[in-house]
PDB file of N, CA and C in Angstrom:
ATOM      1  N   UNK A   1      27.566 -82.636  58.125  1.00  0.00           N
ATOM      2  CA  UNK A   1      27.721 -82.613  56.678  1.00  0.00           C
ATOM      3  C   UNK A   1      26.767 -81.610  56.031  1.00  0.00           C
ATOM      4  N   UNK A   2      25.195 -81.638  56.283  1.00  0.00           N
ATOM      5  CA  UNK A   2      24.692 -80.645  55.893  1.00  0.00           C
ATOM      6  C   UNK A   2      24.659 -79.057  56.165  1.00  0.00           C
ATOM      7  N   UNK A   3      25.806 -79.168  57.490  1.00  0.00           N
ATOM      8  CA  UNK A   3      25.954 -77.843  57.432  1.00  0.00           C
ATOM      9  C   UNK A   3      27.517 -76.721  56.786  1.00  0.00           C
ATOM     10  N   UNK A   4      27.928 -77.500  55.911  1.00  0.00           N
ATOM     11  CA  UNK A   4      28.670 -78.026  54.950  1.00  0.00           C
ATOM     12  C   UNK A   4      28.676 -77.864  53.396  1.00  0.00           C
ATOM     13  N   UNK A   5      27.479 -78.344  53.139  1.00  0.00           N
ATOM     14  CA  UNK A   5      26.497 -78.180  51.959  1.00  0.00           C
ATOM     15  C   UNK A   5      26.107 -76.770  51.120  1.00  0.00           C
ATOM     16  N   UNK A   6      25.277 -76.677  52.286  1.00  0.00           N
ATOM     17  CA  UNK A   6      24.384 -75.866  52.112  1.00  0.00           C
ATOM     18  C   UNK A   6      25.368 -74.223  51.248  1.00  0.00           C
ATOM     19  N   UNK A   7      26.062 -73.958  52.404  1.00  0.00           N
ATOM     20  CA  UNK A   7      27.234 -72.885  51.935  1.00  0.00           C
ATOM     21  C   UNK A   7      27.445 -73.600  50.782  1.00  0.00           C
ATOM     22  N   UNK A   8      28.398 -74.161  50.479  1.00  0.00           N
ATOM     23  CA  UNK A   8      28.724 -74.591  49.417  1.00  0.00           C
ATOM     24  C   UNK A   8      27.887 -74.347  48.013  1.00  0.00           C
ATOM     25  N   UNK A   9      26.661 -75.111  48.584  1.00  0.00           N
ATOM     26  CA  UNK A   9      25.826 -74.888  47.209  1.00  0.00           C
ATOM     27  C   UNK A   9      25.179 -73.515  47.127  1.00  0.00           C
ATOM     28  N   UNK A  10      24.987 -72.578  47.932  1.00  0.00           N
ATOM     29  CA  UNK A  10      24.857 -71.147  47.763  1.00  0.00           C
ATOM     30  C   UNK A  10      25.901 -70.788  46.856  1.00  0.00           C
ATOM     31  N   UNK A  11      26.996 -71.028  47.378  1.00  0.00           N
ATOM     32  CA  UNK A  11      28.414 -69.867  46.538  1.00  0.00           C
ATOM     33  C   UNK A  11      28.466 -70.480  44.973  1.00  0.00           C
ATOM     34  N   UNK A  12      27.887 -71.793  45.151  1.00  0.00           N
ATOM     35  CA  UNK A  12      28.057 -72.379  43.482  1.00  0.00           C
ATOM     36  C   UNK A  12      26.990 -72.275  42.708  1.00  0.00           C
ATOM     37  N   UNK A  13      25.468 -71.844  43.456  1.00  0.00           N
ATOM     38  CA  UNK A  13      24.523 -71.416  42.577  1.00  0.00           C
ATOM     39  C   UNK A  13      24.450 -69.473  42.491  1.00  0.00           C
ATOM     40  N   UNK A  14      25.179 -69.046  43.115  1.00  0.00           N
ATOM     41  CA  UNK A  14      25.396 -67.130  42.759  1.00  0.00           C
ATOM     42  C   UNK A  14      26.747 -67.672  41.587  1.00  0.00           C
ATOM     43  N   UNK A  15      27.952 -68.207  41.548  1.00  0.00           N
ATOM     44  CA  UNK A  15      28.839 -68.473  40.848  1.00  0.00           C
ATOM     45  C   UNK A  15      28.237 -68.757  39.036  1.00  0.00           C
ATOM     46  N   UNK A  16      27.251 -69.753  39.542  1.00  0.00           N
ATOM     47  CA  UNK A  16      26.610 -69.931  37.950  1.00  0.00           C
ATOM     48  C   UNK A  16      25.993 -68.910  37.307  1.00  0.00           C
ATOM     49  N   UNK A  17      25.117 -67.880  38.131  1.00  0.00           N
ATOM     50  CA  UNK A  17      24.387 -67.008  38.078  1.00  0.00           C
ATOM     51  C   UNK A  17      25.140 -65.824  37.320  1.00  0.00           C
ATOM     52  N   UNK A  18      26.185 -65.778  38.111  1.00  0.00           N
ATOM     53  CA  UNK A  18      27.307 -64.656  37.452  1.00  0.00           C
ATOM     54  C   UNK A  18      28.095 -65.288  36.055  1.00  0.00           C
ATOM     55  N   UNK A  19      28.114 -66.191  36.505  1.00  0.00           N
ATOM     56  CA  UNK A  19      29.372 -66.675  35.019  1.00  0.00           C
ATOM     57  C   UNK A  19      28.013 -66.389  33.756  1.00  0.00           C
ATOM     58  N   UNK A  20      26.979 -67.390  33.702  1.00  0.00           N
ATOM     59  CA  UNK A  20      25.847 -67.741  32.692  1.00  0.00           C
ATOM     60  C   UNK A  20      25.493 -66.053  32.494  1.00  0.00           C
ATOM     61  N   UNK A  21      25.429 -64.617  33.305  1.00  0.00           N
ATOM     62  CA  UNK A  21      24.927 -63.567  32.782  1.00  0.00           C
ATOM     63  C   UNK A  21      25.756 -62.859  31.945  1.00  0.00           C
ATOM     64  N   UNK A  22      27.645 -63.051  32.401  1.00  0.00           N
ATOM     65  CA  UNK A  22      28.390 -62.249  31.320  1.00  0.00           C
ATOM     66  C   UNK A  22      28.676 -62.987  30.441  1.00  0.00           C
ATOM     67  N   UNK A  23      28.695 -64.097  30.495  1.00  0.00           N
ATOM     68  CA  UNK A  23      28.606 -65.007  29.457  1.00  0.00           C
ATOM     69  C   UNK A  23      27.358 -64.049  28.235  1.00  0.00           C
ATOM     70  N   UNK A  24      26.424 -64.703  28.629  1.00  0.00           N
ATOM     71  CA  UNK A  24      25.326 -64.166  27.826  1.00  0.00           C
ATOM     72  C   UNK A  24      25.814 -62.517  26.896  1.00  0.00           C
ATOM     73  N   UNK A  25      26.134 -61.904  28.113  1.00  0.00           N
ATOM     74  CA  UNK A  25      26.554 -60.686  27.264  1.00  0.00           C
ATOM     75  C   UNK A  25      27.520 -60.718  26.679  1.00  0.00           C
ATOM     76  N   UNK A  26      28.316 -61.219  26.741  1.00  0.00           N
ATOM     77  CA  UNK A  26      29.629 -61.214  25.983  1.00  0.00           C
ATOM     78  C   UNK A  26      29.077 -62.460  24.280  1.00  0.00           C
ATOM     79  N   UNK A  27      28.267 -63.129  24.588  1.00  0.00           N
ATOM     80  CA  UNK A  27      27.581 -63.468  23.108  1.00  0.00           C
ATOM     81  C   UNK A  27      26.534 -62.018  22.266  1.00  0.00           C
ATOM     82  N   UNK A  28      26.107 -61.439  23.282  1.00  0.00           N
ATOM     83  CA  UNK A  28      25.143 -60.545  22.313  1.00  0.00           C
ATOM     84  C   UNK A  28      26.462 -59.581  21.695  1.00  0.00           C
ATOM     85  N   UNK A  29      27.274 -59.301  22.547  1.00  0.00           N
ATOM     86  CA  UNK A  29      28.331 -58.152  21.946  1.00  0.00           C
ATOM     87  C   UNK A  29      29.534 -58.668  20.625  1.00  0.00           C
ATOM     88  N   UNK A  30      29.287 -59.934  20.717  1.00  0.00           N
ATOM     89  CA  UNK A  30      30.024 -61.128  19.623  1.00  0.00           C
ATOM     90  C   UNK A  30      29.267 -61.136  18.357  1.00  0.00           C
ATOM     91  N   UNK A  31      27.979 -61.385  18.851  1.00  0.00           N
ATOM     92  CA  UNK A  31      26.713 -61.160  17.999  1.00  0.00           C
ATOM     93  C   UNK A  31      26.706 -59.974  16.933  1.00  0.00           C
ATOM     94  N   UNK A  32      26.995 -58.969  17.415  1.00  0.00           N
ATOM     95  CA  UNK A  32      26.345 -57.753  17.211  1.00  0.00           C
ATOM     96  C   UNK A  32      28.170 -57.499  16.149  1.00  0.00           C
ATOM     97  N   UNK A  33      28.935 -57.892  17.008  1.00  0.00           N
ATOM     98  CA  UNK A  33      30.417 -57.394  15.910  1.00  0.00           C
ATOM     99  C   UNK A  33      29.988 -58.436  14.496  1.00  0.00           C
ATOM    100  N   UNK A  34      29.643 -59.733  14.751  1.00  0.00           N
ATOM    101  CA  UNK A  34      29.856 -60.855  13.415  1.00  0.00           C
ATOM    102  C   UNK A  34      28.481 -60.159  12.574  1.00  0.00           C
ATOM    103  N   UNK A  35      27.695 -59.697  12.526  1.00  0.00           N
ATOM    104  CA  UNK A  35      26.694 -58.643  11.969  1.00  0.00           C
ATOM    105  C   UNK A  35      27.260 -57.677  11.243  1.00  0.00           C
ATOM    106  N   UNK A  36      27.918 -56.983  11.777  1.00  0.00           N
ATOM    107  CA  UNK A  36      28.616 -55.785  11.505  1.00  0.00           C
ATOM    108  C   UNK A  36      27.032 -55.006  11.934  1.00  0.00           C
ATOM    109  N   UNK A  37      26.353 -54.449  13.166  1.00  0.00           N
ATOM    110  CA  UNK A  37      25.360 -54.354  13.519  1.00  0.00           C
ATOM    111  C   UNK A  37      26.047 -53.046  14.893  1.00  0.00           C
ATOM    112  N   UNK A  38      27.246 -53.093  14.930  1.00  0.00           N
ATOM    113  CA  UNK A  38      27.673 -51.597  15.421  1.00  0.00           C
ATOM    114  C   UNK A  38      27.957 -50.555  15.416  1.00  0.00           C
ATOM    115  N   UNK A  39      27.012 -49.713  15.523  1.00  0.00           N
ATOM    116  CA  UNK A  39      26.704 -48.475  15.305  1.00  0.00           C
ATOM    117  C   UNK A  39      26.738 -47.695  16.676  1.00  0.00           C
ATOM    118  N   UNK A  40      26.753 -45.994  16.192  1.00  0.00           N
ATOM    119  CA  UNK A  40      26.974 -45.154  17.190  1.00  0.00           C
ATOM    120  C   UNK A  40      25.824 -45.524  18.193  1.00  0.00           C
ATOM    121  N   UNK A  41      24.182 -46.113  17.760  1.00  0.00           N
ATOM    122  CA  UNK A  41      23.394 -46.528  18.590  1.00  0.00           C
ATOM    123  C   UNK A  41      23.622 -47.674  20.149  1.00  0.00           C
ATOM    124  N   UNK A  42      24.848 -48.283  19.549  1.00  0.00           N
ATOM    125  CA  UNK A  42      24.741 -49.398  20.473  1.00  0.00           C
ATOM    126  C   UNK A  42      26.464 -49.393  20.297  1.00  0.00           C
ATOM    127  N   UNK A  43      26.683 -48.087  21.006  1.00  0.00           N
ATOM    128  CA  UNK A  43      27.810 -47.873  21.092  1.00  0.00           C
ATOM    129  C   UNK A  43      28.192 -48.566  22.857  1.00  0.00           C
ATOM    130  N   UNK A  44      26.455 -47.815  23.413  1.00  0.00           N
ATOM    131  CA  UNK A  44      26.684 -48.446  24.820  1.00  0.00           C
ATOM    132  C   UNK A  44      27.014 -50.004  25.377  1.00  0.00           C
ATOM    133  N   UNK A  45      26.421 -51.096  24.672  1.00  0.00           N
ATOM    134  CA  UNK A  45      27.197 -51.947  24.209  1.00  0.00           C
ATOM    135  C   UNK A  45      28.579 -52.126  25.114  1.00  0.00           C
ATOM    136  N   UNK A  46      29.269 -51.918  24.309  1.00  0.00           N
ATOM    137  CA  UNK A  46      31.038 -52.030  24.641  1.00  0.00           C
ATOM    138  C   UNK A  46      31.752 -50.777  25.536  1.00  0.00           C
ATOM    139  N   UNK A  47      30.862 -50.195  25.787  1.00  0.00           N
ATOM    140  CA  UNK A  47      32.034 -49.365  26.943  1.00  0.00           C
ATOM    141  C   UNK A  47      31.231 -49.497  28.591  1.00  0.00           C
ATOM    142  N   UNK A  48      32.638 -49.486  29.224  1.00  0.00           N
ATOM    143  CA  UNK A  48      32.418 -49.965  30.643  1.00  0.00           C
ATOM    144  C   UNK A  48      31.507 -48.718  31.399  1.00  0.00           C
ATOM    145  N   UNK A  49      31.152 -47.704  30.722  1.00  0.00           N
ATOM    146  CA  UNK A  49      30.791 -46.529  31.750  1.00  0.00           C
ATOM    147  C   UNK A  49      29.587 -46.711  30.958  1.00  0.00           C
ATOM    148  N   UNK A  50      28.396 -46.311  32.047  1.00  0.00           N
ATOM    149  CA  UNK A  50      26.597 -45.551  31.532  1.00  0.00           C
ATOM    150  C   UNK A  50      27.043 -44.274  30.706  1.00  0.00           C
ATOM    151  N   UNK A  51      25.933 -44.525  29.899  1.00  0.00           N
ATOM    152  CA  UNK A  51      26.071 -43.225  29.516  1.00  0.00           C
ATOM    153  C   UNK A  51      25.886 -41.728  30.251  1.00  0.00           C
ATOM    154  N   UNK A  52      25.008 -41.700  31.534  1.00  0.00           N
ATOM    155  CA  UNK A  52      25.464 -40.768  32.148  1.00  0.00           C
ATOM    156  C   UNK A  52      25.771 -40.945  33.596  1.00  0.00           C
ATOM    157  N   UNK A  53      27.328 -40.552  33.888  1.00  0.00           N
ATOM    158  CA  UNK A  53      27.686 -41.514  35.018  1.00  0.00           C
ATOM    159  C   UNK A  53      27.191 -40.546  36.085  1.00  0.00           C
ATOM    160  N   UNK A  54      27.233 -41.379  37.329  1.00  0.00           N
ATOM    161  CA  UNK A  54      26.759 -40.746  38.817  1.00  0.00           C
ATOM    162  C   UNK A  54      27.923 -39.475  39.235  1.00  0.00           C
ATOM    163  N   UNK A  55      27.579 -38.542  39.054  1.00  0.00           N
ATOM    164  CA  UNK A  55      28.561 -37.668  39.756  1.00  0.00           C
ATOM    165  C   UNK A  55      28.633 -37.591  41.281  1.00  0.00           C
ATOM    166  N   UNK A  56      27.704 -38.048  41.866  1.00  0.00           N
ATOM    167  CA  UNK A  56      27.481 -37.822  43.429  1.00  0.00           C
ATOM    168  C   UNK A  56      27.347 -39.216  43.840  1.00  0.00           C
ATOM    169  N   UNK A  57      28.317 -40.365  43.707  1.00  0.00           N
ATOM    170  CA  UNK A  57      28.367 -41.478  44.068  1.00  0.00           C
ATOM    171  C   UNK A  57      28.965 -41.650  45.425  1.00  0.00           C
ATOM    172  N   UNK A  58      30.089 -40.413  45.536  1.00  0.00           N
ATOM    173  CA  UNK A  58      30.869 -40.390  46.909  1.00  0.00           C
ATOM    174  C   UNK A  58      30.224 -39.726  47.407  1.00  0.00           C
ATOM    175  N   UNK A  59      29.126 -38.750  47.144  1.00  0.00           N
ATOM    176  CA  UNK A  59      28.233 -38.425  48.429  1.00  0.00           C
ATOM    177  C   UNK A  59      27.490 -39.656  49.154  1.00  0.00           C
ATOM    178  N   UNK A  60      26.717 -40.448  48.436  1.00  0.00           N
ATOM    179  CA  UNK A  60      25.958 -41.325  48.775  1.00  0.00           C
ATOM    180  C   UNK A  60      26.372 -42.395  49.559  1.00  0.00           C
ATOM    181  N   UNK A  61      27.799 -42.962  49.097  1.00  0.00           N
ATOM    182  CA  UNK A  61      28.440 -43.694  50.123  1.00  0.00           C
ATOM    183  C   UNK A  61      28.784 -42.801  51.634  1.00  0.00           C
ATOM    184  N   UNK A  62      29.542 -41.595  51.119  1.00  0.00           N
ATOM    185  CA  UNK A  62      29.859 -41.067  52.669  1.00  0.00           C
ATOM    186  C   UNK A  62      29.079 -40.812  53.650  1.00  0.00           C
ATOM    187  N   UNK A  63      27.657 -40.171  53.140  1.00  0.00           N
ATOM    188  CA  UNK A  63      26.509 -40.291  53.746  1.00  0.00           C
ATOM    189  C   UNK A  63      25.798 -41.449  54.092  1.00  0.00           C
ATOM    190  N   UNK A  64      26.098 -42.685  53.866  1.00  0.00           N
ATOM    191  CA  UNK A  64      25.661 -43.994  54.566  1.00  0.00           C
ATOM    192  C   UNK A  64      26.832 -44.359  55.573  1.00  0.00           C
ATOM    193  N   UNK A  65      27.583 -44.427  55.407  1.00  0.00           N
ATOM    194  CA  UNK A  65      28.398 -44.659  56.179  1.00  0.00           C
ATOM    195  C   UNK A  65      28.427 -43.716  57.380  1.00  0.00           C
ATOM    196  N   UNK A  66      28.253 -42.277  57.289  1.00  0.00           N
ATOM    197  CA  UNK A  66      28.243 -41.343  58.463  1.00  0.00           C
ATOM    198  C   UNK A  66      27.049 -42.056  58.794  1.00  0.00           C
ATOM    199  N   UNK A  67      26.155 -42.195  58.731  1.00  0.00           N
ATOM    200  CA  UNK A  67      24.829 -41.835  59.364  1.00  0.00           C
ATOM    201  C   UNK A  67      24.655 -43.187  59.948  1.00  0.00           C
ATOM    202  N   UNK A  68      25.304 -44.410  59.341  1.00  0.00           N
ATOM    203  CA  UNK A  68      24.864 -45.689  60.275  1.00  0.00           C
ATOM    204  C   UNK A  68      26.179 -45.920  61.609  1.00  0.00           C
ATOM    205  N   UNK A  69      27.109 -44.734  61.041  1.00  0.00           N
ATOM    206  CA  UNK A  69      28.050 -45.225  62.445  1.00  0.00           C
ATOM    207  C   UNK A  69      27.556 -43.833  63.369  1.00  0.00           C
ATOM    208  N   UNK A  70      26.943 -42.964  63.296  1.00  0.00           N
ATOM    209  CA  UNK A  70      26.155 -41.767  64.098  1.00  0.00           C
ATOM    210  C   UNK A  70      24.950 -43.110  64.931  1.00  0.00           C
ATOM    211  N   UNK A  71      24.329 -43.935  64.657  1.00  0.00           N
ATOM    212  CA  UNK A  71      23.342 -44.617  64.724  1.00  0.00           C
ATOM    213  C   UNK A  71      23.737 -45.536  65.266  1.00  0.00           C
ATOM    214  N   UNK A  72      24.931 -46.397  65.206  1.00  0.00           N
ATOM    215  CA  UNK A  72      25.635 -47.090  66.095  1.00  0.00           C
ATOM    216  C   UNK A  72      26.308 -46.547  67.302  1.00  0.00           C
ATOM    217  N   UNK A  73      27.242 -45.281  67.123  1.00  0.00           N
ATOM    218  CA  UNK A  73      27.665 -44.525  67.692  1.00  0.00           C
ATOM    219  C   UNK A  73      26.447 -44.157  69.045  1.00  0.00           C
ATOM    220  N   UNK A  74      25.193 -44.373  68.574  1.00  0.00           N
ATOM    221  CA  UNK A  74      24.003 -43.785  69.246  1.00  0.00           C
ATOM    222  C   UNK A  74      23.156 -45.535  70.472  1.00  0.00           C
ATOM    223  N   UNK A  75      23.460 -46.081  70.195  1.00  0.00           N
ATOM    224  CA  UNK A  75      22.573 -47.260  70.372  1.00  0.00           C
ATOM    225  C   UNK A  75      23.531 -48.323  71.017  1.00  0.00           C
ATOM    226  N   UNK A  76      25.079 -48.231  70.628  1.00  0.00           N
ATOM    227  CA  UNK A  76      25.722 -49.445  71.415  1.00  0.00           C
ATOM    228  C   UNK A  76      26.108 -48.916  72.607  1.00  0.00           C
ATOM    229  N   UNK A  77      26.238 -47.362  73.105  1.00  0.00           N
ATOM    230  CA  UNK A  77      26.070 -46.869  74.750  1.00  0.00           C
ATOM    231  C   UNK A  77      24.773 -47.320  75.552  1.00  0.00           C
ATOM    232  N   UNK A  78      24.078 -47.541  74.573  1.00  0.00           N
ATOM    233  CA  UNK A  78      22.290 -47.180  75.128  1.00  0.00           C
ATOM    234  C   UNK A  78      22.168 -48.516  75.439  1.00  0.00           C
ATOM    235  N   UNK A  79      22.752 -49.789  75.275  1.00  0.00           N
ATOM    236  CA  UNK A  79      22.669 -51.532  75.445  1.00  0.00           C
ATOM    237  C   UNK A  79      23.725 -51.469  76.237  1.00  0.00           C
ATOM    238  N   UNK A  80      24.733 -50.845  76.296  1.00  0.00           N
ATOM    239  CA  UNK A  80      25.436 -51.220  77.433  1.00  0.00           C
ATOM    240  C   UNK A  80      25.157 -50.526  79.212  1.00  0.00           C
ATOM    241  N   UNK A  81      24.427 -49.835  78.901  1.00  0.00           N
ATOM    242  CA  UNK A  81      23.928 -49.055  80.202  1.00  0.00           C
ATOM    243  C   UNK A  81      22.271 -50.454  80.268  1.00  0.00           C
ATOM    244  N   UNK A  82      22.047 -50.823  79.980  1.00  0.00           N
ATOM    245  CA  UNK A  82      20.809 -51.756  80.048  1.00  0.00           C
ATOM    246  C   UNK A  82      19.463 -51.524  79.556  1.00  0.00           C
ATOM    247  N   UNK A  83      19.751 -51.353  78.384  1.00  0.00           N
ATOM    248  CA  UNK A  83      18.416 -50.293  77.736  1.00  0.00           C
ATOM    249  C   UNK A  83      18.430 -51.607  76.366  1.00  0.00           C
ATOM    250  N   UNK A  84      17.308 -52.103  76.443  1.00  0.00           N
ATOM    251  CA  UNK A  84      17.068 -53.161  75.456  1.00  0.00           C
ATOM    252  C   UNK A  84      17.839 -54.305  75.302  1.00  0.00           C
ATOM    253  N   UNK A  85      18.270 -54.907  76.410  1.00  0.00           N
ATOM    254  CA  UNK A  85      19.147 -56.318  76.327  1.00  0.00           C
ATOM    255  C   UNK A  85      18.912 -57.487  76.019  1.00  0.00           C
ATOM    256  N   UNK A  86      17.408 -57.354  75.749  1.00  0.00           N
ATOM    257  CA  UNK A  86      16.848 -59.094  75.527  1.00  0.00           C
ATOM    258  C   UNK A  86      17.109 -59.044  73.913  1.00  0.00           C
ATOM    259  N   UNK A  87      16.998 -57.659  73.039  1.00  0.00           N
ATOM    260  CA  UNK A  87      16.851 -57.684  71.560  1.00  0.00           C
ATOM    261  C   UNK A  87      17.936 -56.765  71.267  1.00  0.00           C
ATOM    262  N   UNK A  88      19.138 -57.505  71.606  1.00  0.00           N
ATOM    263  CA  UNK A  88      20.506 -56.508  71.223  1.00  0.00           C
ATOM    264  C   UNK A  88      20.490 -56.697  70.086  1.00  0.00           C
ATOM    265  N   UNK A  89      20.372 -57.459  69.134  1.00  0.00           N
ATOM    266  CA  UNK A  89      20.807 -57.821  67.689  1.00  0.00           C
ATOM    267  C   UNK A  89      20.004 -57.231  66.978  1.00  0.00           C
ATOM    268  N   UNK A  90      18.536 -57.501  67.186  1.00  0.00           N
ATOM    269  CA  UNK A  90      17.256 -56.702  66.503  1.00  0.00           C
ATOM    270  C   UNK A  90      17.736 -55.399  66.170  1.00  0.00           C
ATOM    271  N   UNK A  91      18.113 -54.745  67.599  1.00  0.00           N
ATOM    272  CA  UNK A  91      18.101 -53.307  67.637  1.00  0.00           C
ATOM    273  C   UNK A  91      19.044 -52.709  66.935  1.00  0.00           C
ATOM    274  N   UNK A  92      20.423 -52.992  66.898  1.00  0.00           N
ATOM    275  CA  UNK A  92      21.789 -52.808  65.966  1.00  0.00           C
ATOM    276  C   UNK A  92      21.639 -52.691  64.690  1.00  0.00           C
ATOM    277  N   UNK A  93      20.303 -54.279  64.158  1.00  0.00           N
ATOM    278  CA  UNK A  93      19.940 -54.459  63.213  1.00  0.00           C
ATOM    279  C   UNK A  93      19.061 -53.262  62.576  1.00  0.00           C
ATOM    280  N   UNK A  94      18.047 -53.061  63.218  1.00  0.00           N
ATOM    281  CA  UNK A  94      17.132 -52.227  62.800  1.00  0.00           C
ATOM    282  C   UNK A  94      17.335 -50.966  62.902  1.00  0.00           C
ATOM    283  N   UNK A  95      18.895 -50.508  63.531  1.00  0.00           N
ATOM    284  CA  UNK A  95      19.807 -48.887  63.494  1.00  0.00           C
ATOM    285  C   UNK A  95      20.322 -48.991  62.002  1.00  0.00           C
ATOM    286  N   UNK A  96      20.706 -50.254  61.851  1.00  0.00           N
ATOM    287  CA  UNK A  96      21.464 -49.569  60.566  1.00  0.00           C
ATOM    288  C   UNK A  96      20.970 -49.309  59.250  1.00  0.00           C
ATOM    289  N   UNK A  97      20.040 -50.078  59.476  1.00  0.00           N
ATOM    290  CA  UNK A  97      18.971 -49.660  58.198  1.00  0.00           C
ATOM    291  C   UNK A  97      18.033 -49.048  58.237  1.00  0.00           C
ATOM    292  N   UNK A  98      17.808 -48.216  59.708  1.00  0.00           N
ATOM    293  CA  UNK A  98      17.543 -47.047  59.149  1.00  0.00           C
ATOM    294  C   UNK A  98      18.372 -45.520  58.983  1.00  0.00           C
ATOM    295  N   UNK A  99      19.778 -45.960  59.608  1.00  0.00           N
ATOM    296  CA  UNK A  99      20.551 -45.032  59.414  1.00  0.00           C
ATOM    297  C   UNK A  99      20.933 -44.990  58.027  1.00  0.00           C
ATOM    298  N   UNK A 100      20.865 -46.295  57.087  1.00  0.00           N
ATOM    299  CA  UNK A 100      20.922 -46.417  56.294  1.00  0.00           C
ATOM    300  C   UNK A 100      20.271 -46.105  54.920  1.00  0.00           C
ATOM    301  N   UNK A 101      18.852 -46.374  55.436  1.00  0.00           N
ATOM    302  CA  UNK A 101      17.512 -45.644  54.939  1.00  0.00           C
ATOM    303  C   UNK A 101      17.664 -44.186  54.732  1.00  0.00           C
ATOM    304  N   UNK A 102      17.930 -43.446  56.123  1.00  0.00           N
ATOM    305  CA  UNK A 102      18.057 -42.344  55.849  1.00  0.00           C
ATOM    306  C   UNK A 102      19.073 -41.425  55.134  1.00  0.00           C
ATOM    307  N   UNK A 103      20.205 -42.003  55.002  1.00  0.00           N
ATOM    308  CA  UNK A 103      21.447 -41.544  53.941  1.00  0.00           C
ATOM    309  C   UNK A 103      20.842 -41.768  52.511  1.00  0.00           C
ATOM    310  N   UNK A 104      19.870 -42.571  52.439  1.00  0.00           N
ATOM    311  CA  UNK A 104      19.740 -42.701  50.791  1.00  0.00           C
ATOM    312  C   UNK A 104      18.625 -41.655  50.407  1.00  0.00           C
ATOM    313  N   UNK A 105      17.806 -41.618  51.461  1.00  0.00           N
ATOM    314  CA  UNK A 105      16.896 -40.665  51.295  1.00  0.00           C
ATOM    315  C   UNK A 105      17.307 -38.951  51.107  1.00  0.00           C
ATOM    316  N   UNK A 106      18.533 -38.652  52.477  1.00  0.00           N
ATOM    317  CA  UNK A 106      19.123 -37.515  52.048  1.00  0.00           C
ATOM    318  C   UNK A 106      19.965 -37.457  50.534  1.00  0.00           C
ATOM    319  N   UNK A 107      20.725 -38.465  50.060  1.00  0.00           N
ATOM    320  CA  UNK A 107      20.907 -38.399  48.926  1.00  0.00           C
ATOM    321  C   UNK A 107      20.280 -38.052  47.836  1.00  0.00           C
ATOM    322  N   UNK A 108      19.035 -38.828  47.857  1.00  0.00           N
ATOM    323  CA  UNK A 108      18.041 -38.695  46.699  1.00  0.00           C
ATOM    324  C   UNK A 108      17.578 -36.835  46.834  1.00  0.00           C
ATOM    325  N   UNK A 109      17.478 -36.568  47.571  1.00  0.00           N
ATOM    326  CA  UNK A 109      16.650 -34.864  47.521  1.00  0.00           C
ATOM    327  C   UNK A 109      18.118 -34.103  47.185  1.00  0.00           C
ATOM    328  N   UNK A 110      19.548 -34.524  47.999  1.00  0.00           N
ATOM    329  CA  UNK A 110      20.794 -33.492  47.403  1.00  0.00           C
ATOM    330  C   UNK A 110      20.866 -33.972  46.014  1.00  0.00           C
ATOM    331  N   UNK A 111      21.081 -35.105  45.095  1.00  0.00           N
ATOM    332  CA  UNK A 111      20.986 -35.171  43.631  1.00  0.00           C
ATOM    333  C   UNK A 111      20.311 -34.986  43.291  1.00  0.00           C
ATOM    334  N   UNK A 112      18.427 -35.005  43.188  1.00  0.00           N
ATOM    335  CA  UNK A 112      17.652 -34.786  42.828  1.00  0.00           C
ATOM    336  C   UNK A 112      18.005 -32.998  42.810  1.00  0.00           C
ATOM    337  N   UNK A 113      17.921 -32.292  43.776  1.00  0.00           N
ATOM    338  CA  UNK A 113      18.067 -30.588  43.668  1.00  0.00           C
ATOM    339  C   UNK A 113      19.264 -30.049  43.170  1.00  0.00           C
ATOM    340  N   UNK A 114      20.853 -30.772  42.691  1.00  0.00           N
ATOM    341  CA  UNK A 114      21.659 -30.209  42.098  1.00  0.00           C
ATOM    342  C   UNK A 114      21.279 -30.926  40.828  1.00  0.00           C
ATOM    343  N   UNK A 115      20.764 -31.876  40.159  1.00  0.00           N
ATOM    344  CA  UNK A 115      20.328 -32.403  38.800  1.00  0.00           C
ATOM    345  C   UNK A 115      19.507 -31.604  38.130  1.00  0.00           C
ATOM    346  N   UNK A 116      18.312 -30.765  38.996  1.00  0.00           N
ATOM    347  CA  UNK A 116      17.655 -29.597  38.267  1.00  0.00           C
ATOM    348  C   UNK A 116      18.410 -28.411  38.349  1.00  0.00           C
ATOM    349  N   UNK A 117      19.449 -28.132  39.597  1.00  0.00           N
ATOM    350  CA  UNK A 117      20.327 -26.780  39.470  1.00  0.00           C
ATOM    351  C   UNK A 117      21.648 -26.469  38.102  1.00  0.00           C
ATOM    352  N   UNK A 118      21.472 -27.956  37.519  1.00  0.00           N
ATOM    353  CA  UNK A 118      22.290 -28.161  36.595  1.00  0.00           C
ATOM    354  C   UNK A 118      22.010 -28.204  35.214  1.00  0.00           C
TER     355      UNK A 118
END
């Protein structure tokens, strides 16, 4: 039974978490119309986009994704030949985040150097 629970009450305490935050926002933006308190300032407010959106969002994904299956690609030959078998999971584990690590890091220096080329 308690192993049962537990799930359960995870998915229903992130569930509250999410409902109670747009909730909340959807009162300040209710708020702000019964005011008449909307202005070009808090225009951001009501539209679904930042004001300045990510242009290099599909770099950043494609580059995580290459680089943790290069990293898998690299490490699940290397456990099947008998190279680290007592900590197969560790090791898989600790490939992908840093293959992962490292896609965000190459990201950050390619947006960072076309954001000033721009």
């Amino acid at each position: 039974m308690e192993g049962i629970l537990v799930p359960i009450a995870m998915f229903a305490a992130v569930a509250v978490i999410l409902w109670k935050y747009f909730d909340s926002k959807h009162k300040v933006r209710m708020l702000a119309l019964e005011k008449d308190l909307v202005n070009e300032n808090l225009k951001y407010l009501f539209s679904a986009q930042s004001a300045k959106p990510n242009r290099f969002g599909t770099l950043k994904w494609g580059l995580t994704a290459l680089l943790i299956g290069l990293a898998l690609l690299i490490v699940i030959p290397l456990q099947q030949f008998g190279w680290a078998q007592d900590h197969e999971g560790e090791l898989i584990t600790g490939v992908i985040f840093i293959g992962g690590g490292l896609a965000f890091l190459i990201y950050f220096f390619i947006a960072t150097r076309k954001d000033k080329a721009s």
